[in-house]
Protein backbone atom coordinates (compact mmCIF):
# COMPACT_ATOMS: atom_id res chain seq x y z
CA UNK A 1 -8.34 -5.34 -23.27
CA UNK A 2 -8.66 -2.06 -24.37
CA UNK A 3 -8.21 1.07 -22.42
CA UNK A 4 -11.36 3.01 -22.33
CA UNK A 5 -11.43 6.56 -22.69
CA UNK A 6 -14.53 9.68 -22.66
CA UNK A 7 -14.43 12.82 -24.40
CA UNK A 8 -16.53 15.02 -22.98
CA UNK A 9 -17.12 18.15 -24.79
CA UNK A 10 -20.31 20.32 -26.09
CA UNK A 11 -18.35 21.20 -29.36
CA UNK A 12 -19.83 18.55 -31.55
CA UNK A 13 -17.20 18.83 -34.30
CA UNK A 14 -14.40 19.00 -32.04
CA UNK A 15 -15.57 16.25 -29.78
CA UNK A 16 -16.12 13.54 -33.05
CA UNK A 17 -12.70 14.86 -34.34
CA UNK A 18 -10.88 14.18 -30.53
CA UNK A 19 -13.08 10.84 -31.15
CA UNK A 20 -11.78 9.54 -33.94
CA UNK A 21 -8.17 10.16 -33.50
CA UNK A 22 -7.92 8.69 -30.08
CA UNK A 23 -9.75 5.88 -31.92
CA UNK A 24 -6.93 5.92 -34.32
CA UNK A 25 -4.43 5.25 -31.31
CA UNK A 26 -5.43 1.81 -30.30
CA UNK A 27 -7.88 2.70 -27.70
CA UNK A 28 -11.83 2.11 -27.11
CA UNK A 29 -13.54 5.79 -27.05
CA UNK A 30 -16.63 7.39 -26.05
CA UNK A 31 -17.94 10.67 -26.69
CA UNK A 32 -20.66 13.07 -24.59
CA UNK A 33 -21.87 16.48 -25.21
CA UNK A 34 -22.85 17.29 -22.10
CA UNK A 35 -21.95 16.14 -18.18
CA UNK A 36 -25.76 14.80 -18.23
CA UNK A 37 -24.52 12.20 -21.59
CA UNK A 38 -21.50 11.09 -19.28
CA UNK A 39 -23.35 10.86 -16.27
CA UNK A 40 -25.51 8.01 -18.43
CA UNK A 41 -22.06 6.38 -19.83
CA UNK A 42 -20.24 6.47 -15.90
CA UNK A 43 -23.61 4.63 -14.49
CA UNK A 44 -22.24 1.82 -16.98
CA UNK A 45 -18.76 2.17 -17.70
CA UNK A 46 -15.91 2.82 -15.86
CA UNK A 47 -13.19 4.62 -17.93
CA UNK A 48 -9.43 4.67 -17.73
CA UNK A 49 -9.18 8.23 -18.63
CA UNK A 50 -11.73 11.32 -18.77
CA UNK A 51 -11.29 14.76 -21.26
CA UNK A 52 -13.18 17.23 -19.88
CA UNK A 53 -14.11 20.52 -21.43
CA UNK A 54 -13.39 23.13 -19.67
CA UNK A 55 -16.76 24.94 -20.15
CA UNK A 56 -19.80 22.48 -20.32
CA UNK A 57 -23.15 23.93 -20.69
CA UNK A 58 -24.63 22.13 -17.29
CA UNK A 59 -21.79 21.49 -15.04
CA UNK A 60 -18.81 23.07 -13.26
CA UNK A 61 -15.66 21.23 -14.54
CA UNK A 62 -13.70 22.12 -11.63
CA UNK A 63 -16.14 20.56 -9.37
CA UNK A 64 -16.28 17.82 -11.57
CA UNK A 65 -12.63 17.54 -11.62
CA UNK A 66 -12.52 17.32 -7.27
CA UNK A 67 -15.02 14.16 -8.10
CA UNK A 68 -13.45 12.56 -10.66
CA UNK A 69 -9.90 12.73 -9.86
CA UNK A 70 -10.03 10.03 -7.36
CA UNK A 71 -11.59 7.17 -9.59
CA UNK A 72 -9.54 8.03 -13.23
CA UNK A 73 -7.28 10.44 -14.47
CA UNK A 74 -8.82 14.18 -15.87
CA UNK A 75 -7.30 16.15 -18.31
CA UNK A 76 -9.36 19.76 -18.59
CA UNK A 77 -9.31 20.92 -22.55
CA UNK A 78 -10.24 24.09 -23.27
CA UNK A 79 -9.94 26.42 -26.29
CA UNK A 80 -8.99 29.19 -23.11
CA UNK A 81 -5.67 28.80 -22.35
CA UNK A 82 -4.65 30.78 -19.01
CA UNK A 83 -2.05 30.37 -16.41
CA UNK A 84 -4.36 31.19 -13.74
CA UNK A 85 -6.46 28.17 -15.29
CA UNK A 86 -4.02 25.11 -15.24
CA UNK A 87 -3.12 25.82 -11.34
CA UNK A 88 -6.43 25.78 -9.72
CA UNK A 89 -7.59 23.09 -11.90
CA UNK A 90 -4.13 20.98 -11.50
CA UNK A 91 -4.78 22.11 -7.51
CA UNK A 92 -8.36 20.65 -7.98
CA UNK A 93 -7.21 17.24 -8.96
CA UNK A 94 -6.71 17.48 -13.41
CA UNK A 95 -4.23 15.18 -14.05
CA UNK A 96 -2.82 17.47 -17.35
CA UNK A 97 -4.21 20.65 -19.07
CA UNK A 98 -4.49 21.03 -22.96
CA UNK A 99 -5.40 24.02 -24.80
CA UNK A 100 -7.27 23.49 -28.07
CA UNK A 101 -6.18 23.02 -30.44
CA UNK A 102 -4.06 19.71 -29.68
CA UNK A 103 -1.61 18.33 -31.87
CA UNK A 104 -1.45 14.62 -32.04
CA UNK A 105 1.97 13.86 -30.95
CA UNK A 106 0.85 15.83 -27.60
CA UNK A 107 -2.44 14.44 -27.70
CA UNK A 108 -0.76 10.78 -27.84
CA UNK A 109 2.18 11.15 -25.93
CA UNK A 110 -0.27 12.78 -23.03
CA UNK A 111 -2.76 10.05 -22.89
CA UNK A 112 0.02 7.26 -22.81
CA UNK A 113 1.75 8.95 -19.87
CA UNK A 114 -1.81 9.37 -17.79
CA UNK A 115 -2.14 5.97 -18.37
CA UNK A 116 0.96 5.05 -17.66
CA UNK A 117 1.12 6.71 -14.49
CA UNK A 118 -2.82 5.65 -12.89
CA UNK A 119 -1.41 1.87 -13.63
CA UNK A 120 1.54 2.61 -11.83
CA UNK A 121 -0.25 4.41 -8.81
CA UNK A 122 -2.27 1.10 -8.95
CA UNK A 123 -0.14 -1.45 -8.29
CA UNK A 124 1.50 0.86 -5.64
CA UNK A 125 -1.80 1.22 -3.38
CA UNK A 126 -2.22 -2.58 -4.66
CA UNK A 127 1.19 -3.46 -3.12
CA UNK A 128 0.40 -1.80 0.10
CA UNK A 129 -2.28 -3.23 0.55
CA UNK A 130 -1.01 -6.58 0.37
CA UNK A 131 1.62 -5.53 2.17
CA UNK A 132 -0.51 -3.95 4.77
CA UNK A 133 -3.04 -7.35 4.79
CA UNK A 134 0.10 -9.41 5.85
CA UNK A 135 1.25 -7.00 8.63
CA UNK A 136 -0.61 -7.61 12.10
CA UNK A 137 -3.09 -5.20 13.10
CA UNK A 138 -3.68 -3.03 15.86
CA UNK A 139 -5.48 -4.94 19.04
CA UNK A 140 -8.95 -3.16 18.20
CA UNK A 141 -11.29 -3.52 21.13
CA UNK A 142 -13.04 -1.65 24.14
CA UNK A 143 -14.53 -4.42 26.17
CA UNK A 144 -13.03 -5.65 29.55
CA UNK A 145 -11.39 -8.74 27.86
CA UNK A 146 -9.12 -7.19 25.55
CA UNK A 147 -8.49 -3.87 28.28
CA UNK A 148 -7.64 -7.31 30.32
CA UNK A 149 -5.63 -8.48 27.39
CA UNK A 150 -3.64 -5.16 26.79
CA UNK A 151 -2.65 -5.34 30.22
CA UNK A 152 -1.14 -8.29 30.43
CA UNK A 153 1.03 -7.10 27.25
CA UNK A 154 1.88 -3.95 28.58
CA UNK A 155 3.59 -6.01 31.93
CA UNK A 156 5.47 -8.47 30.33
CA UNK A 157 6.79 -6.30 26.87
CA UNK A 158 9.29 -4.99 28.44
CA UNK A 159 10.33 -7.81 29.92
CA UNK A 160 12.38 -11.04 28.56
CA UNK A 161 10.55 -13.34 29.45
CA UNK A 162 8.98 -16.79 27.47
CA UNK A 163 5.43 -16.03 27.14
CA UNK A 164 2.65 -18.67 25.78
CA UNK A 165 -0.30 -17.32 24.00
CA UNK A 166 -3.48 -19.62 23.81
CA UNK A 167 -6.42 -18.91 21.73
CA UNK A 168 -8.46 -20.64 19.13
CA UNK A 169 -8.09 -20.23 15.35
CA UNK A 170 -8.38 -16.92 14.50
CA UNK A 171 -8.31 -14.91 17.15
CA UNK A 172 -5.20 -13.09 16.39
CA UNK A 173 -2.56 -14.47 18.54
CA UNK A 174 -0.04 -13.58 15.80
CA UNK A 175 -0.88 -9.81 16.52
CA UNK A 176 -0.60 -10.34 20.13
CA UNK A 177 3.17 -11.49 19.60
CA UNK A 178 3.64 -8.40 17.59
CA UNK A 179 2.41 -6.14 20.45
CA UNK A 180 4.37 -7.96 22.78
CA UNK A 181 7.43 -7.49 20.06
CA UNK A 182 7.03 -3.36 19.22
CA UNK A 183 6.47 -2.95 23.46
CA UNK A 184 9.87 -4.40 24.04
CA UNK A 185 13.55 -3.63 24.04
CA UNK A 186 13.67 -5.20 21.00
CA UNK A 187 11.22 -3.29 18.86
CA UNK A 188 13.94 -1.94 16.37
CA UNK A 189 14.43 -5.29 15.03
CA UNK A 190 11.76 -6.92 13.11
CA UNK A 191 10.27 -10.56 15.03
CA UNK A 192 10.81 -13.61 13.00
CA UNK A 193 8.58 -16.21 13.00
CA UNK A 194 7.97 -20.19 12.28
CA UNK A 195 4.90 -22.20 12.02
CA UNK A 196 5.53 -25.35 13.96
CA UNK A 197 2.51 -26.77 12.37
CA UNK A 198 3.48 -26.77 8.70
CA UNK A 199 6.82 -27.82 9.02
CA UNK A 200 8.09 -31.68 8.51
CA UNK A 201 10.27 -32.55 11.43
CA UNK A 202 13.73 -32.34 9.86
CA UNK A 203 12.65 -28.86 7.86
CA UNK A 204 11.32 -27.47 11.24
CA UNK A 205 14.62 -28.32 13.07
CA UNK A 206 16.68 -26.95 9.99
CA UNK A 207 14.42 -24.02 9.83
CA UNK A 208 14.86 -23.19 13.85
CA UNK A 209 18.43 -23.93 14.83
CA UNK A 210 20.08 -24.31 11.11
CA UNK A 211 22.30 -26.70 9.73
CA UNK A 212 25.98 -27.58 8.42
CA UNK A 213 27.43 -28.65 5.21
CA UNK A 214 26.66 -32.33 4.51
CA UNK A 215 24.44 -32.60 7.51
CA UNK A 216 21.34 -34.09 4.96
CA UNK A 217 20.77 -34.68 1.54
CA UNK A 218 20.97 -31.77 -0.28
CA UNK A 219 22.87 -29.84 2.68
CA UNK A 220 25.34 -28.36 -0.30
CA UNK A 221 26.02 -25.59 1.86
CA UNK A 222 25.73 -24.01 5.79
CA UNK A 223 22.88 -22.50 6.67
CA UNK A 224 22.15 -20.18 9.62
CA UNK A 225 18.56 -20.82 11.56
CA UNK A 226 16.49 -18.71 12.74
CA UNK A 227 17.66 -18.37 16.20
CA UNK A 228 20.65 -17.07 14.72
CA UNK A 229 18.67 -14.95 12.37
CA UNK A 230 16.71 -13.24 15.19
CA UNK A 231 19.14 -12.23 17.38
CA UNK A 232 18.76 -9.20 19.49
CA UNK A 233 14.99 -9.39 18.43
CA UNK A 234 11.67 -11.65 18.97
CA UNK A 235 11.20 -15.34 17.24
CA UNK A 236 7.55 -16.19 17.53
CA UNK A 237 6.77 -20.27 16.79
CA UNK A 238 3.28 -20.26 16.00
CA UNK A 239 1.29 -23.82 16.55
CA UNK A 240 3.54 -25.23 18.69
CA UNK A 241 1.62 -27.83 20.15
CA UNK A 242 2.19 -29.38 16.79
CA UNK A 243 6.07 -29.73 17.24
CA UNK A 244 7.42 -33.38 17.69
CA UNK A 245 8.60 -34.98 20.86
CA UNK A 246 11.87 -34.43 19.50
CA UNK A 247 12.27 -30.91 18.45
CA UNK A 248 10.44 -30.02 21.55
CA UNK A 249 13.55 -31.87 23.53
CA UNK A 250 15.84 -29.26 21.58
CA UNK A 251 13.57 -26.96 22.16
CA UNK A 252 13.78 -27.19 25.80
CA UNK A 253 17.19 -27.11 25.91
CA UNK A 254 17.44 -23.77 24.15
CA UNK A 255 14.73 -22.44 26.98
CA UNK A 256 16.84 -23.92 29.91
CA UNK A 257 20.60 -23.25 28.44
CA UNK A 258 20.11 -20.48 26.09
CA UNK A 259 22.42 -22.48 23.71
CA UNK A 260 21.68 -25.09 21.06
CA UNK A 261 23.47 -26.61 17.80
CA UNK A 262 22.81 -26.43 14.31
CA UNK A 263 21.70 -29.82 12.58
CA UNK A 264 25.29 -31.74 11.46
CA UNK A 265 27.47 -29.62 13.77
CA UNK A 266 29.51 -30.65 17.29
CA UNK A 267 30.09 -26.79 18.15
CA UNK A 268 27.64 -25.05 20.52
CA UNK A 269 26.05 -21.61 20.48
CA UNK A 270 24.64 -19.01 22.20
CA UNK A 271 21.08 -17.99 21.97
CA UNK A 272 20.32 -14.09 21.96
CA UNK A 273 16.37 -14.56 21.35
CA UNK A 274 13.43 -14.00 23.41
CA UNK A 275 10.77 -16.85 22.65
CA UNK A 276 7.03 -16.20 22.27
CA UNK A 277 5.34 -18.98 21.48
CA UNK A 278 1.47 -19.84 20.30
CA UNK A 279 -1.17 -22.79 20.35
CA UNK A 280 -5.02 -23.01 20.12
CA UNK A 281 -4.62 -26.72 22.30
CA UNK A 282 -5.10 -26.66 25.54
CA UNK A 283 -1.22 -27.26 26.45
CA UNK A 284 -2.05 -28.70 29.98
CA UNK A 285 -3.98 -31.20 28.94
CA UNK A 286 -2.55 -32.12 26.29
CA UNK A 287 0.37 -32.50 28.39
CA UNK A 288 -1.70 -34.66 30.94
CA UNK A 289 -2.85 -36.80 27.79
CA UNK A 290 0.81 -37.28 26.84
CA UNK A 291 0.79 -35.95 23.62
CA UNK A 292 2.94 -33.11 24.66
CA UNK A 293 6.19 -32.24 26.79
CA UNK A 294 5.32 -31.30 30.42
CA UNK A 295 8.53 -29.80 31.32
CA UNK A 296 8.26 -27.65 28.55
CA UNK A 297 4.84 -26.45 28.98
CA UNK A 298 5.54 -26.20 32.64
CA UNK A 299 8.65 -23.97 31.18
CA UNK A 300 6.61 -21.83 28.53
CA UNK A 301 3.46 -21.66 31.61
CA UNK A 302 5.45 -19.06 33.52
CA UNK A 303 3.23 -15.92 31.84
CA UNK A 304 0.56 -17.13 29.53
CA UNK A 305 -1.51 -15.28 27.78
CA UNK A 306 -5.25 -16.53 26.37
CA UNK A 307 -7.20 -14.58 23.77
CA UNK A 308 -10.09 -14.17 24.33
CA UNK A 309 -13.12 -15.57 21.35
CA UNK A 310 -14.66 -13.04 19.85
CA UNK A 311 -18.22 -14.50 20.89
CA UNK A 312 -16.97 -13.66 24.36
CA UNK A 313 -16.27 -9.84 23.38
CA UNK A 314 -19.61 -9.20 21.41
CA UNK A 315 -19.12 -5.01 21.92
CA UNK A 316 -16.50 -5.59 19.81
CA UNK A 317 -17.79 -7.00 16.65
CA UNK A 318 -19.11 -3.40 15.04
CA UNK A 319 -15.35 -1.98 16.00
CA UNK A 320 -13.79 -4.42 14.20
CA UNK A 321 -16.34 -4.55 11.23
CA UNK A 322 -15.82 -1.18 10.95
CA UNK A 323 -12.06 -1.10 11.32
CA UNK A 324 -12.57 -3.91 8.07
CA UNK A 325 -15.16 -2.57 6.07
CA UNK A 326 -12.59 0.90 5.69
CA UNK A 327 -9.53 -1.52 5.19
CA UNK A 328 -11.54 -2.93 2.17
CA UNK A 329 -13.53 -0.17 0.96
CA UNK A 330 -11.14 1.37 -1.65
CA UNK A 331 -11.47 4.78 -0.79
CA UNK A 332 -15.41 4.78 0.09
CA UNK A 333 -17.17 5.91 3.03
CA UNK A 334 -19.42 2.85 3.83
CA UNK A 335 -21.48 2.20 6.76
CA UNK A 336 -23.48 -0.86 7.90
CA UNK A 337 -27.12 -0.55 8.17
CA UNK A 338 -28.26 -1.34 11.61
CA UNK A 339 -29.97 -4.79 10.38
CA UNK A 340 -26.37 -5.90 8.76
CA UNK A 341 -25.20 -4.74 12.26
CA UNK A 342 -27.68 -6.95 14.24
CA UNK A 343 -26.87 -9.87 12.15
CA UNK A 344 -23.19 -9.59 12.81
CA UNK A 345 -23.85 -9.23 16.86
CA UNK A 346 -26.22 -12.34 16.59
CA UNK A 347 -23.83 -14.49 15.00
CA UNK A 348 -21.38 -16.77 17.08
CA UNK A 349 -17.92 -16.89 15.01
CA UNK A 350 -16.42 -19.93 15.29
CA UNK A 351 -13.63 -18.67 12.91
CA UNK A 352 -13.44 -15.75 15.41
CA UNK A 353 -11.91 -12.51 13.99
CA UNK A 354 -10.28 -13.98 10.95
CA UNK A 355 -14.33 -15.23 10.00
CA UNK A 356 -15.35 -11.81 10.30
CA UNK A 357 -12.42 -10.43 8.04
CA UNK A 358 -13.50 -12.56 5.51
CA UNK A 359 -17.19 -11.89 5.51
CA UNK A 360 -16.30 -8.00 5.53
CA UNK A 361 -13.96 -8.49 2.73
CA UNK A 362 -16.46 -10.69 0.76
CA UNK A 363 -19.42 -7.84 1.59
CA UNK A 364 -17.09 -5.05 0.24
CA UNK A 365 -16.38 -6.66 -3.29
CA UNK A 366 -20.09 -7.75 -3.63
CA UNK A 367 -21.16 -4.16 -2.65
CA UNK A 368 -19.99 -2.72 -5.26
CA UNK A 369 -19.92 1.19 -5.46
CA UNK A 370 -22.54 1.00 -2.75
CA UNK A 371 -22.14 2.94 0.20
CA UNK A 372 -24.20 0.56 2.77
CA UNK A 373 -23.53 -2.37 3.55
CA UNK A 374 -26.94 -4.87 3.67
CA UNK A 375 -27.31 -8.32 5.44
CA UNK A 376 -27.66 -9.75 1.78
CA UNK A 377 -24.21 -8.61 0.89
CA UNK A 378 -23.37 -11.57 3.64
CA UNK A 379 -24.50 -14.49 1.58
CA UNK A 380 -25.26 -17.59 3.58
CA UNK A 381 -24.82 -15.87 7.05
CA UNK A 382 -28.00 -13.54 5.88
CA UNK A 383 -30.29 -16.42 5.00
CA UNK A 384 -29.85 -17.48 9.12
CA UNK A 385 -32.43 -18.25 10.52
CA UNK A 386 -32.83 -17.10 14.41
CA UNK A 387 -33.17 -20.94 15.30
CA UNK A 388 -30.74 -22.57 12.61
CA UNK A 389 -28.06 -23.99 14.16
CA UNK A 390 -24.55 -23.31 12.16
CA UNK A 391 -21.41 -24.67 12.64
CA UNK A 392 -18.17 -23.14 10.83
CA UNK A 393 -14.82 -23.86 11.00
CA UNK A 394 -11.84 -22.52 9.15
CA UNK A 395 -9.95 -25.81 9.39
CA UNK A 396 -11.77 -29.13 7.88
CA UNK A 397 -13.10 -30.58 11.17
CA UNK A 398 -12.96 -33.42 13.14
CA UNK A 399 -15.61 -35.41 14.31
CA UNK A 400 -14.59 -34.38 18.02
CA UNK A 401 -15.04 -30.76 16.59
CA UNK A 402 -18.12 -30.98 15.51
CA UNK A 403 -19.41 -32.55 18.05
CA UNK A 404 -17.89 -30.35 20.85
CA UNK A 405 -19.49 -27.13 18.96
CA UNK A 406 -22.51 -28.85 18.82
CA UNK A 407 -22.66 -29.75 22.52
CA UNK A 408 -21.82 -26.01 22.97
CA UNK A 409 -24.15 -24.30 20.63
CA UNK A 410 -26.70 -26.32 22.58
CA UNK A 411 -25.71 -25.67 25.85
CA UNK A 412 -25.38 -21.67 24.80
CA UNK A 413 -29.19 -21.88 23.14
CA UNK A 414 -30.83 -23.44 26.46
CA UNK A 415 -28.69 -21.58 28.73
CA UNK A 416 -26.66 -24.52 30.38
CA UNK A 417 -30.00 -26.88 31.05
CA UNK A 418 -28.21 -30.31 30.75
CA UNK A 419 -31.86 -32.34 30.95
CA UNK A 420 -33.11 -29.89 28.31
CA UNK A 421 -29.60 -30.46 26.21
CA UNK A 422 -29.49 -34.66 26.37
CA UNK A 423 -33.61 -34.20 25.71
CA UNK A 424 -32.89 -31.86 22.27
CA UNK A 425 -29.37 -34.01 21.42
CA UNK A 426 -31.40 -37.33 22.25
CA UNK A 427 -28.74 -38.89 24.30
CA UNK A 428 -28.74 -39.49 28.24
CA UNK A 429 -28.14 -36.63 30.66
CA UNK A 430 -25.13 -39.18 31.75
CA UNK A 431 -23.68 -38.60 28.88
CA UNK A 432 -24.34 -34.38 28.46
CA UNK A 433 -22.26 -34.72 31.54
CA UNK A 434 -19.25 -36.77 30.33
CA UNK A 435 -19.12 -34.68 27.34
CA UNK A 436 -18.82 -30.94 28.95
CA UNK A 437 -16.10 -33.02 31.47
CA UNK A 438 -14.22 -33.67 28.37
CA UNK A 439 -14.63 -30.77 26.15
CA UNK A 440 -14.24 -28.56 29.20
CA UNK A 441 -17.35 -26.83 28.71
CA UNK A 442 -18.54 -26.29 32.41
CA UNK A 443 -18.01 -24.00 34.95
């Protein structure tokens, strides 16, 4: 696609001239005679480059340049030429200055670089961001569950100790490893971590204590893990109430002995790493049911850490909207209108803070240029109605799921009144019983 560039000058000659031989260079050009013509053209288009006359008859280009220079490069042309000129307007944000008349080869070889250089300034702020979106956030929050939260951090940073943090999806217990990581001795390191939950069993034991030549197909070479790799610093194993039987076994051992073996190899090491691990199961019952270690939960229980849902920290939904909506804004100031507001305080948030990440994200591309953010910039969330009942996950569900957030969603809507819940569900009271027993939904 062609880069798109507007000449705006009141010099009518001059401006179809500057028109036709940028034209000439490959690129899409429009002209304007006046800041009021452009004004028209910006409402529609978005250039990659702006010349701006240095005298227009109904606007102040150095004013204009302090607007512009943020969206797309300026370069001021004027038939004027003072030193005194090309600071304050390079101080005001002009990307280059050009005194008329312009020679081609400038004219060309100046456009190309001011081009060249927005692109480049593009995929920086592009690259940090990504960057930035993969890095954990700060722990935003001023209710009594995350001041509750930050103190339990704070006591056991500094510490070495194995700490367990429980939450469901999405409630940022990847960030709460990081806190524990940057308040501890150490910080100067960077924490390492493996998802137990993606990993086959072999790749999740190669991944975690390594592996020697020959030990597996494909083993062409040694390989250190990453308890190896993290030494002197933090490995967090995310999902680990997905690990096997056997890896947890190994795992164990590592806990107890502070040694372990790579995969293939007879020779034992010694484990420099402080463990932080991180589930959304219920680890104690799962280790009632079986379907997980007890000695090593019993072994991880010693400090554990829950996060708390966000539909149990409701003050601070607009904190973290806000924190969001600036993260995603692209350089403008937006607010949320107070019924946008509402809607987000109403909502429940089964996906918990990721959900409302998303959403904000979504509502900042559909916004536009817009400044305020408007329930219908939620989609589906703003078609709600105050007695719909939704259920969202960010995982596909289970039937269990869905029927444990139904139960809840009930039980939150009639304020814990079993007899009215089995009446509305259409099952015996019995049964509302045996259900909050097993989903642990009662008091």
């Amino acid at each position: 696609m062609k880069k798109l560039i507007l000449v705006v000058d009141d010099d009518q000659v001059f401006n179809r001239l500057l028109v036709e031989q940028i034209g000439d260079m490959g690129f899409e050009v429009l002209g304007a005679h006046s800041w009021a013509e452009a004004s028209v053209i910006l409402a529609e288009r978005e250039p990659d480059l702006v010349f701006l006359d240095l005298r227009l008859p109904d606007a102040d280009t150095p004013q204009l340049v302090e607007t512009l220079a943020g969206q797309f490069p300026v370069i001021v042309l004027t038939g004027y030429g003072s030193i005194r000129n090309a600071v304050s307007l390079i101080q005001a944000g002009a990307a280059e200055y050009l005194t008329k008349p312009v020679s081609l080869d400038e004219l060309e070889i100046t456009i190309r670089r001011e081009l060249e250089n927005a692109e480049l300034r593009q995929r920086n702020a592009f690259y940090q961001r990504q960057m930035a979106s993969r890095r954990p956030g700060p722990l935003i929050g001023e209710s009594k569950a995350m001041d509750e939260l930050r103190s339990l951090i704070d006591a056991v940073a500094p510490t070495d100790a194995t700490v367990l943090i429980q939450g469901e999806s999405g409630t940022g217990k990847e960030m709460v490893a990081q806190a524990i990581h940057q308040g501890s001795l150490r910080h100067e390191r960077e924490m390492l971590t493996i998802d137990g939950g993606t990993l086959q069993e072999t790749l999740f034991e190669s991944e975690l204590f390594g592996h020697e030549r020959g030990a597996f197909t494909g083993a062409d070479r040694q390989k250190k893990g990453l308890i190896e790799e993290a030494a002197g610093s933090t490995l967090f194993l995310d999902e680990i109430g997905e690990t096997t039987p056997a890896n947890q076994a190994k795992l164990l051992r590592v806990l107890e002995t502070g040694t372990f073996r790579r995969v293939g190899g007879a020779k034992t090491l010694k484990s420099d790493v402080r463990f932080v691990v991180a589930t959304n199961r219920d680890l104690a019952e799962v280790s009632q049911n079986g379907g997980f270690r007890s000695d090593l939960y019993f072994r991880l229980a010693s400090f554990v850490i829950k996060v708390p849902p966000l539909r149990e920290r409701r003050e601070d939904i607009p904190l973290l909207a806000e924190h969001f909506l600036q993260r995603f804004s692209r350089g403008i100031e937006r607010k949320l209108v107070p019924e946008a507001r509402k809607l987000l305080l109403a909502y429940d948030w089964p996906g918990n803070v990721r959900e409302l990440r998303n959403l904000i994200e979504r509502a900042a591309i559909l916004a536009g240029r817009e400044e305020r953010i408007r329930p219908e910039h939620f989609g589906a969330l703003a078609s709600r109605r105050e007695d719909a009942v939704v259920f969202a996950f960010d995982h596909e569900p289970r039937l269990e799921d869905v029927e444990r957030e139904c139960l809840r969603q009930s039980l939150a809507r009639h304020d814990g009144n079993r007899a009215k819940v089995a009446a509305v569900l259409g099952i015996s009271e019995r049964n509302i019983y045996r259900l909050i027993k097993q989903y642990e939904l009662g008091d």
